[in-house]
Protein backbone atom coordinates (compact mmCIF):
# COMPACT_ATOMS: atom_id res chain seq x y z
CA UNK A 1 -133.52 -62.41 -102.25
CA UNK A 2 -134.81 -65.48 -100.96
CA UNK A 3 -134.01 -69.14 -102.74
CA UNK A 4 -136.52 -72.10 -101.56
CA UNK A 5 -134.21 -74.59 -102.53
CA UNK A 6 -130.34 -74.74 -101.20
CA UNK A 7 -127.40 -74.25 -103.21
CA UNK A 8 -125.37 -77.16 -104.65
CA UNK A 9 -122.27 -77.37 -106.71
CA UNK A 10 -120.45 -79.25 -109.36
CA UNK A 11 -116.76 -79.03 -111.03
CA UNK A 12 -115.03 -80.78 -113.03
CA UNK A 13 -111.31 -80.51 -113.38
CA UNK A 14 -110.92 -81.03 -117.16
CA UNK A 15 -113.17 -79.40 -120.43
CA UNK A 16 -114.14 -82.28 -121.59
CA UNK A 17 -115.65 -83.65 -118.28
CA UNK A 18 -117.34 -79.86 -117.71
CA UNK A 19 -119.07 -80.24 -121.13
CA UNK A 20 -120.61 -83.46 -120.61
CA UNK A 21 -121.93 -82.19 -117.44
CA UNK A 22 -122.98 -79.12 -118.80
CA UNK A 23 -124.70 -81.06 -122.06
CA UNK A 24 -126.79 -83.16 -119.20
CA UNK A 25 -128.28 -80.41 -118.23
CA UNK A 26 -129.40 -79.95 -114.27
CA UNK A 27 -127.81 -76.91 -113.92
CA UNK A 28 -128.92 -73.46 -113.37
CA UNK A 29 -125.59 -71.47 -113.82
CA UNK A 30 -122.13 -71.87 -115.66
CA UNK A 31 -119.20 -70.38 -113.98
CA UNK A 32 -116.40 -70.91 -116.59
CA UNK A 33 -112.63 -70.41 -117.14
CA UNK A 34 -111.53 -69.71 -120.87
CA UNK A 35 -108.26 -71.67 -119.66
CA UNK A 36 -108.57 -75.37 -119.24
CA UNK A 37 -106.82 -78.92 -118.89
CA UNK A 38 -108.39 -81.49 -121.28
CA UNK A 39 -110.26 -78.56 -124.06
CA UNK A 40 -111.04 -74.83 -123.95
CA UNK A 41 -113.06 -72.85 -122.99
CA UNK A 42 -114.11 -71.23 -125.87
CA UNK A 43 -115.14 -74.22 -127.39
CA UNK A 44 -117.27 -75.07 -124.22
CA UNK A 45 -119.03 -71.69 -124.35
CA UNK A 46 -119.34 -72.36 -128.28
CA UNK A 47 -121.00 -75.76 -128.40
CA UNK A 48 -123.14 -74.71 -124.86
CA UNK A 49 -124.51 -71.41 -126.45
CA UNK A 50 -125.45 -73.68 -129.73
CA UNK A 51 -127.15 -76.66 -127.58
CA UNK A 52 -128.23 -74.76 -124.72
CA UNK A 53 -128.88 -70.87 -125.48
CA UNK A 54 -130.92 -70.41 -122.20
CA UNK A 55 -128.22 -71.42 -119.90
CA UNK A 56 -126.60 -68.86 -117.85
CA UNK A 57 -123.24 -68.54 -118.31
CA UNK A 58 -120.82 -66.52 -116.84
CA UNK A 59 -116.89 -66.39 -117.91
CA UNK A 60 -114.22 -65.69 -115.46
CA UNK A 61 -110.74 -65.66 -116.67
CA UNK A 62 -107.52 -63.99 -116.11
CA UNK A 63 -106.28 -64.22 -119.91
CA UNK A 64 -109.00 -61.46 -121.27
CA UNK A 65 -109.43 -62.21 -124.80
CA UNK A 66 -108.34 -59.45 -127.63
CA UNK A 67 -111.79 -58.36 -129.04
CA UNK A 68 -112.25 -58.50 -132.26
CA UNK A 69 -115.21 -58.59 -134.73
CA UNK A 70 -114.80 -62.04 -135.45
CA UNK A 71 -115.46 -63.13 -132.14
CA UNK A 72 -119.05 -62.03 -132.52
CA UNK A 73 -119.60 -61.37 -128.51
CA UNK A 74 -120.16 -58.73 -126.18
CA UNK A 75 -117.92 -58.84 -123.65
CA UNK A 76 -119.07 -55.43 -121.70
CA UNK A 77 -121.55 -57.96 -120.16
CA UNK A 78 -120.41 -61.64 -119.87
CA UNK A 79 -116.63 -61.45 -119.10
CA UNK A 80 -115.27 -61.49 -115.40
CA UNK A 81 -111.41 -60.91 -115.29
CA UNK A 82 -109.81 -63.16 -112.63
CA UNK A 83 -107.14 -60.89 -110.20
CA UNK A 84 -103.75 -62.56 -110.48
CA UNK A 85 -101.34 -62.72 -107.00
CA UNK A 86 -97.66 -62.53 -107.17
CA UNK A 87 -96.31 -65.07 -104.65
């Protein structure tokens, strides 16, 4: 596949900043750890899916969340587990 237009990135180190960036919109994909300084992750992917349903997002974590019924989400297709490295 072909893109006409080049690749560019953002990140933000904390939730909070991620979410405002996110909120701003611009963006065409969200790469997202469940883990995070300044909020979580599961809020972010909350309050995205409820503003912004038709962005892309795609959650890559090492802490794989218990499933449960209550979590309402099919994780077959939008979870990514992180590999972990022993040092």
């Amino acid at each position: 596949m072909h893109c006409e237009r080049p690749a560019s990135t953002t990140e933000a180190a904390r939730a909070d900043e991620g979410l405002k960036l996110a909120l701003g919109g611009g963006f065409d994909l969200l790469l997202l750890d469940l883990i995070l300084p300044g909020g979580s992750g599961w809020e972010i992917l909350r309050t995205l899916r409820a503003a912004r349903s038709e962005l892309p997002i795609i959650v890559l974590t090492a802490c794989v969340p218990r499933i449960n019924a209550s979590t309402g989400w099919n994780w077959s297709r939008r979870l990514c587990r992180k590999a972990l490295q022993s040092a």
